[in-house]
PDB file of N, CA and C in Angstrom:
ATOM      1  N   UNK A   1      61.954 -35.594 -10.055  1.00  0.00           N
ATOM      2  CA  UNK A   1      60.689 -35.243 -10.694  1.00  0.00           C
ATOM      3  C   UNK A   1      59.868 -36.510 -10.869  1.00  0.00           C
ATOM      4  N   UNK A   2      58.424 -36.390 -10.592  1.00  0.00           N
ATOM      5  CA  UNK A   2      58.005 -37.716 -11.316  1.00  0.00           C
ATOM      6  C   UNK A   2      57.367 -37.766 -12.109  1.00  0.00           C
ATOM      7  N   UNK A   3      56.718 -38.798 -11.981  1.00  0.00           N
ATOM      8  CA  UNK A   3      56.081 -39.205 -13.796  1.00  0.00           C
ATOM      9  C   UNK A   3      55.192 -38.206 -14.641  1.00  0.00           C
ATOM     10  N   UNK A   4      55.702 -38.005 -15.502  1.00  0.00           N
ATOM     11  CA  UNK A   4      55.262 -36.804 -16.477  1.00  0.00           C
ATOM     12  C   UNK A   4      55.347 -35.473 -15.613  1.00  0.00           C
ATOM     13  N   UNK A   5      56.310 -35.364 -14.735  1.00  0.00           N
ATOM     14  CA  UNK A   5      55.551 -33.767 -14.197  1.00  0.00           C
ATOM     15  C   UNK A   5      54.869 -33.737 -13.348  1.00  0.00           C
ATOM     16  N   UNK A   6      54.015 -34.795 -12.971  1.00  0.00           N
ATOM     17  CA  UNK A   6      53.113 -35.113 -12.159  1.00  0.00           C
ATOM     18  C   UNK A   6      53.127 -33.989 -10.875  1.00  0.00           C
ATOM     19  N   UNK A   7      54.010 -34.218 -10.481  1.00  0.00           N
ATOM     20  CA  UNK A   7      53.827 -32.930  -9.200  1.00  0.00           C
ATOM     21  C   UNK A   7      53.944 -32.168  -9.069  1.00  0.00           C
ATOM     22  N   UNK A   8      53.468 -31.186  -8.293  1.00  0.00           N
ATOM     23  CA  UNK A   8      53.158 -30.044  -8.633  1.00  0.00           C
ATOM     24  C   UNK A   8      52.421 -29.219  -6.928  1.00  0.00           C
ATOM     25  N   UNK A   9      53.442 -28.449  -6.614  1.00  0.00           N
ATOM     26  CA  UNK A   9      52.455 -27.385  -5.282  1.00  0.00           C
ATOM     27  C   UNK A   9      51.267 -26.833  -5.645  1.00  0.00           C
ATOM     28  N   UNK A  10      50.894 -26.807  -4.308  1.00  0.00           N
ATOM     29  CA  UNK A  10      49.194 -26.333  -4.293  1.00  0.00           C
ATOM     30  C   UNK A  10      49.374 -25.114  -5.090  1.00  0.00           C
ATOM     31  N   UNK A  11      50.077 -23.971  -4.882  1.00  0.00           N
ATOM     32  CA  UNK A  11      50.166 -22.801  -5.607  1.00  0.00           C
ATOM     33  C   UNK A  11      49.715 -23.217  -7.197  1.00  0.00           C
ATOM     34  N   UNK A  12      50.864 -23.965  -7.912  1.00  0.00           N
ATOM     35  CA  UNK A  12      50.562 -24.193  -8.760  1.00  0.00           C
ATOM     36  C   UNK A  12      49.007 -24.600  -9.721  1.00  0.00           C
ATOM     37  N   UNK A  13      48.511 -25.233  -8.691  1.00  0.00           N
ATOM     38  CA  UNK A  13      47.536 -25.932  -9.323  1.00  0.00           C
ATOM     39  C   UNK A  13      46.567 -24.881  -9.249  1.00  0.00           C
ATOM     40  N   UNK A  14      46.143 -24.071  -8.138  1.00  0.00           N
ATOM     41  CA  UNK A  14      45.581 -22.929  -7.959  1.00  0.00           C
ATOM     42  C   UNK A  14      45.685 -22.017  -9.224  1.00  0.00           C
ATOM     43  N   UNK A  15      46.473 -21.961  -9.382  1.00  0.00           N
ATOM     44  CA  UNK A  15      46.677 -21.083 -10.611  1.00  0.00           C
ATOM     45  C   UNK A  15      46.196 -21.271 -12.050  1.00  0.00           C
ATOM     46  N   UNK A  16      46.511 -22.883 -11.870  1.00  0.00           N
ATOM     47  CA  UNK A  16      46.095 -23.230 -13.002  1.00  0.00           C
ATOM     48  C   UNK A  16      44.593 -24.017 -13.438  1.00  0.00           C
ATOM     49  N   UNK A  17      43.914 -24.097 -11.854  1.00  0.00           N
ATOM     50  CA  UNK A  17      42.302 -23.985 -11.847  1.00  0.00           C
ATOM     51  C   UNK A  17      41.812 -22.577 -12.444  1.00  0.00           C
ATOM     52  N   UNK A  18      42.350 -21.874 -11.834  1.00  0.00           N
ATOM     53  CA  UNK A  18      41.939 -20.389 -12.251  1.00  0.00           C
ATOM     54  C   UNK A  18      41.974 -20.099 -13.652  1.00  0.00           C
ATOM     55  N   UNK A  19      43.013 -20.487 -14.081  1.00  0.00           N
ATOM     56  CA  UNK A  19      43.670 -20.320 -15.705  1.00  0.00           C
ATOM     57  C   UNK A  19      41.731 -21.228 -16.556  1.00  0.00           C
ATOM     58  N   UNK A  20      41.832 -22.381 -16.010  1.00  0.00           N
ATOM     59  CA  UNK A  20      41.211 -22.878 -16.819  1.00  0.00           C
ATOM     60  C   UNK A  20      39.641 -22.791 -16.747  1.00  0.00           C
ATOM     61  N   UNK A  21      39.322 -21.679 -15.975  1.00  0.00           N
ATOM     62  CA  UNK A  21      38.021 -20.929 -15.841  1.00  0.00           C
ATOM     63  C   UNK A  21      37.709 -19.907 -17.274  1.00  0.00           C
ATOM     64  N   UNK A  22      38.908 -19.797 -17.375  1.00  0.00           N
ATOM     65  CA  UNK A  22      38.670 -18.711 -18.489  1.00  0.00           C
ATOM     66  C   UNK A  22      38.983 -19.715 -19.862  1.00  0.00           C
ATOM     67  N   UNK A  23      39.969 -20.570 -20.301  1.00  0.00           N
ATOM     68  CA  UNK A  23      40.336 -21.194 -21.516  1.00  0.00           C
ATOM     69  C   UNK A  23      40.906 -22.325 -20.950  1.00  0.00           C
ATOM     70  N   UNK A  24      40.040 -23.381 -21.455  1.00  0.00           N
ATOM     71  CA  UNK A  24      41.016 -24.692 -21.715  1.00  0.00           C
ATOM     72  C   UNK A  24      42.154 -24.814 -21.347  1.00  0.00           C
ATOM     73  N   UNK A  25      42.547 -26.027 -20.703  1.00  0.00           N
ATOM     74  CA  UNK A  25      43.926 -25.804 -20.519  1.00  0.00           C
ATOM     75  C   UNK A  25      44.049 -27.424 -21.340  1.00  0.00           C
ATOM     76  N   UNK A  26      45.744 -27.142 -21.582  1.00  0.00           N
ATOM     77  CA  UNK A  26      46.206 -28.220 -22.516  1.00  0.00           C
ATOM     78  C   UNK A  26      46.170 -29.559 -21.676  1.00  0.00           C
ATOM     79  N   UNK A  27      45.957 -30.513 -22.664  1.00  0.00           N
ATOM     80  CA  UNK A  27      45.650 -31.627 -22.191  1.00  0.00           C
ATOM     81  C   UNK A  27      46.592 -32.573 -20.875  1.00  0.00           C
ATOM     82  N   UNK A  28      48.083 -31.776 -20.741  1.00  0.00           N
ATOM     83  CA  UNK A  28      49.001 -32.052 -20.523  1.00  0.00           C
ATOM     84  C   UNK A  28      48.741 -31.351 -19.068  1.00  0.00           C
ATOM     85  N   UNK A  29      48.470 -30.893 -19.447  1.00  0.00           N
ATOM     86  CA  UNK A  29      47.887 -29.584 -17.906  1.00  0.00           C
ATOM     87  C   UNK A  29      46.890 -29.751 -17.077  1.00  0.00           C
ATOM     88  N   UNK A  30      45.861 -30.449 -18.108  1.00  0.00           N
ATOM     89  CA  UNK A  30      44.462 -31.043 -17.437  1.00  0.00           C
ATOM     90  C   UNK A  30      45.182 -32.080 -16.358  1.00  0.00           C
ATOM     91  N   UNK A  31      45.866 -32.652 -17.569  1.00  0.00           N
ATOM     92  CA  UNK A  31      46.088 -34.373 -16.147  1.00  0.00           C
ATOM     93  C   UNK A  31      46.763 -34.233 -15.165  1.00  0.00           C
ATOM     94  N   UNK A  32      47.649 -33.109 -15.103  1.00  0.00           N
ATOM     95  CA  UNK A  32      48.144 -33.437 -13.914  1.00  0.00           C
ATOM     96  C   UNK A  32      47.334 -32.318 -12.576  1.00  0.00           C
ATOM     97  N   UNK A  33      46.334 -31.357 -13.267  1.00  0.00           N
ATOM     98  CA  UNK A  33      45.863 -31.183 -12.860  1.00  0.00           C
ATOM     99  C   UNK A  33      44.796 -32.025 -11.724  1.00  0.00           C
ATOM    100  N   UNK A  34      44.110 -32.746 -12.329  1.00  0.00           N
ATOM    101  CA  UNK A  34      43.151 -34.180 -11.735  1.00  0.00           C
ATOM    102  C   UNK A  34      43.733 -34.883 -10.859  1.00  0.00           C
ATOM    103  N   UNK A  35      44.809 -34.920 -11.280  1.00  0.00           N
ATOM    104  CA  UNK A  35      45.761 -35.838 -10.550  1.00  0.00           C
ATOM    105  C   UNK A  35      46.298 -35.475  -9.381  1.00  0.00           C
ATOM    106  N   UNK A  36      46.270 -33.921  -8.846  1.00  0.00           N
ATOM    107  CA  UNK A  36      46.452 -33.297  -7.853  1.00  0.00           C
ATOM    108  C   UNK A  36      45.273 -33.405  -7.349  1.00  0.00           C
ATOM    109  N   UNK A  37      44.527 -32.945  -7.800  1.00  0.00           N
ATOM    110  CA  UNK A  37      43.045 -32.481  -7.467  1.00  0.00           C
ATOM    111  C   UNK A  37      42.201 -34.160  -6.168  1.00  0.00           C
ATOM    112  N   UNK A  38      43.008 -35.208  -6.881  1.00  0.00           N
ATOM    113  CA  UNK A  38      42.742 -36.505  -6.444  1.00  0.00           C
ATOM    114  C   UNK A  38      43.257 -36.773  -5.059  1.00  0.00           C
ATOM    115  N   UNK A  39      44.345 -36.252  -4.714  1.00  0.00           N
ATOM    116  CA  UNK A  39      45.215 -36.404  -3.388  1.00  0.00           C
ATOM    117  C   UNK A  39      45.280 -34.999  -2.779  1.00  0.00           C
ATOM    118  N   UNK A  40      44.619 -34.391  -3.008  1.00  0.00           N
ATOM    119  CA  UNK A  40      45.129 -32.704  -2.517  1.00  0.00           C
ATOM    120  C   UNK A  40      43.377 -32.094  -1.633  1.00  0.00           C
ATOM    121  N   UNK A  41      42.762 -32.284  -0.847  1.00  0.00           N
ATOM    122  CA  UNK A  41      41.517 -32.217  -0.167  1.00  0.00           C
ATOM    123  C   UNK A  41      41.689 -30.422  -0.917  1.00  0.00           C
ATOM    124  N   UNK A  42      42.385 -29.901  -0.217  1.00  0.00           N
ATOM    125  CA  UNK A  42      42.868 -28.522   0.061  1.00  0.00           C
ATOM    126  C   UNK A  42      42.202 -27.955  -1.597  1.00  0.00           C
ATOM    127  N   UNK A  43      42.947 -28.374  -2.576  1.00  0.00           N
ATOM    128  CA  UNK A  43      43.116 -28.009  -4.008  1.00  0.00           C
ATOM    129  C   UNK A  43      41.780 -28.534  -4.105  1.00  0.00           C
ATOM    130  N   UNK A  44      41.145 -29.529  -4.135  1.00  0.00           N
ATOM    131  CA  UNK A  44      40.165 -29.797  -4.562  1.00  0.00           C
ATOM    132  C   UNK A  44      38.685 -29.217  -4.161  1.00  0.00           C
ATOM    133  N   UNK A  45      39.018 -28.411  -2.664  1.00  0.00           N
ATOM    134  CA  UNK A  45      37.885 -27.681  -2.437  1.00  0.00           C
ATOM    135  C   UNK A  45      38.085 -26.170  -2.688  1.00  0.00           C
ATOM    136  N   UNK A  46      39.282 -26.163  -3.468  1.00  0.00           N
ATOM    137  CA  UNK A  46      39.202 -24.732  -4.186  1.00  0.00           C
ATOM    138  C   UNK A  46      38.556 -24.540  -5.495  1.00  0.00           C
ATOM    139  N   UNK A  47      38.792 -25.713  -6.289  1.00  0.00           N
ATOM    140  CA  UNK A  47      38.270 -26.225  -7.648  1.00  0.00           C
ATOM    141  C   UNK A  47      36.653 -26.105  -7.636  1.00  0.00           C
ATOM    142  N   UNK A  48      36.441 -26.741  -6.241  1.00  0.00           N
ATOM    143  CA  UNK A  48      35.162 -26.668  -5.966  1.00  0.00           C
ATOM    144  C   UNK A  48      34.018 -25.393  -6.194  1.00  0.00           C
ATOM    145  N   UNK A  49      34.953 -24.670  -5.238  1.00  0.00           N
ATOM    146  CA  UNK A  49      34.484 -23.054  -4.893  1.00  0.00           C
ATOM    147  C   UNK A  49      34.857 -22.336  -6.126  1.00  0.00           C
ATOM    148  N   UNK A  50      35.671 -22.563  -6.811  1.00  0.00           N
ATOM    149  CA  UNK A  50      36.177 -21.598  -8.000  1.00  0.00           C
ATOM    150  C   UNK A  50      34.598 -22.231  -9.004  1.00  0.00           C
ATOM    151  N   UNK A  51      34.068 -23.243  -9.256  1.00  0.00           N
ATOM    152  CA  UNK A  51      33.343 -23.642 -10.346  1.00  0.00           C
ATOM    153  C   UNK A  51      31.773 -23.304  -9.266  1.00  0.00           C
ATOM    154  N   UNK A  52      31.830 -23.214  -8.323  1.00  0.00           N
ATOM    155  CA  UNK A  52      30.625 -22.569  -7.668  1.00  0.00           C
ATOM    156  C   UNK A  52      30.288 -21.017  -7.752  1.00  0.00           C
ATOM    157  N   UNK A  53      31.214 -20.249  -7.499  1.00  0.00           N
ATOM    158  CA  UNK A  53      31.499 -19.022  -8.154  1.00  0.00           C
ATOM    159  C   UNK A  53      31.700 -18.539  -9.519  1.00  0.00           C
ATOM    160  N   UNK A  54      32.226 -19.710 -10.547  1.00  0.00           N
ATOM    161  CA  UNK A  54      31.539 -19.425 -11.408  1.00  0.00           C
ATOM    162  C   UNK A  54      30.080 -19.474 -12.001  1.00  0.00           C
ATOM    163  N   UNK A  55      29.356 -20.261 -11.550  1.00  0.00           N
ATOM    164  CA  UNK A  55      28.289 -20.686 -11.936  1.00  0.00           C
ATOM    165  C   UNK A  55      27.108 -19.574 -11.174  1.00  0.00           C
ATOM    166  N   UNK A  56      27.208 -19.150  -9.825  1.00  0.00           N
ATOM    167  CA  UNK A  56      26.642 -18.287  -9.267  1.00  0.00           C
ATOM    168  C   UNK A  56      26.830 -17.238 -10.141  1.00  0.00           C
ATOM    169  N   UNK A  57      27.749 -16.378 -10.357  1.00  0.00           N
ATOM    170  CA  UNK A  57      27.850 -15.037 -11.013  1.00  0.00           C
ATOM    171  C   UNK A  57      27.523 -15.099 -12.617  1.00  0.00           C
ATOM    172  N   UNK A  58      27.199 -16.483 -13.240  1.00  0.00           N
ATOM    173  CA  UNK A  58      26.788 -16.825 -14.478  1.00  0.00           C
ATOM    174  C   UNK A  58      24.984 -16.710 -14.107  1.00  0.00           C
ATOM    175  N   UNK A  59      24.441 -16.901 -12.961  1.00  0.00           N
ATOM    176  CA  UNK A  59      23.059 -16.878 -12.833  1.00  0.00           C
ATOM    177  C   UNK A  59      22.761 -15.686 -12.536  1.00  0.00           C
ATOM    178  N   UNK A  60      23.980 -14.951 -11.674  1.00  0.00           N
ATOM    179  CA  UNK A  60      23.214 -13.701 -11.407  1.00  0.00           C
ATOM    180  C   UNK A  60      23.521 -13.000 -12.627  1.00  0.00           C
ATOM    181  N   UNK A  61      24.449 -12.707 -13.301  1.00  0.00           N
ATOM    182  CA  UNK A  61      24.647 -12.420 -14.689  1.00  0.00           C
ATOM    183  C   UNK A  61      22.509 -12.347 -15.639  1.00  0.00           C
ATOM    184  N   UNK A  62      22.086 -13.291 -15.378  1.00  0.00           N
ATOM    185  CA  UNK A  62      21.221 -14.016 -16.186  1.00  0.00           C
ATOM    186  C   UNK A  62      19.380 -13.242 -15.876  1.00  0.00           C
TER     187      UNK A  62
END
């Protein structure tokens, strides 16, 4: 395992982008979140699209 947990499959992190669309995620969760998000192209253009989709359906919402 490494440091703090640190790693973590794409699945995972997916999940837990998603998670944190709706509530905060714990601080513990954030970092290693970022921290994927930093080395992971893949994960990071999901993060992308997940906060683009939110923001679109918040305008059309509007």
């Amino acid at each position: 395992m490494s440091w703090l947990g640190l790693k973590h499959h794409c699945k995972d992190i997916t999940r837990l982008v998603s998670q944190s669309q709706d509530a905060p995620l714990p601080w513990l969760q954030r970092l290693r979140v970022r921290v994927h998000l930093s080395m992971c192209a893949a994960c990071a253009r999901f993060e992308a699209q997940m906060r683009f989709l939110r923001e679109a359906a918040r305008r059309y919402k509007a």
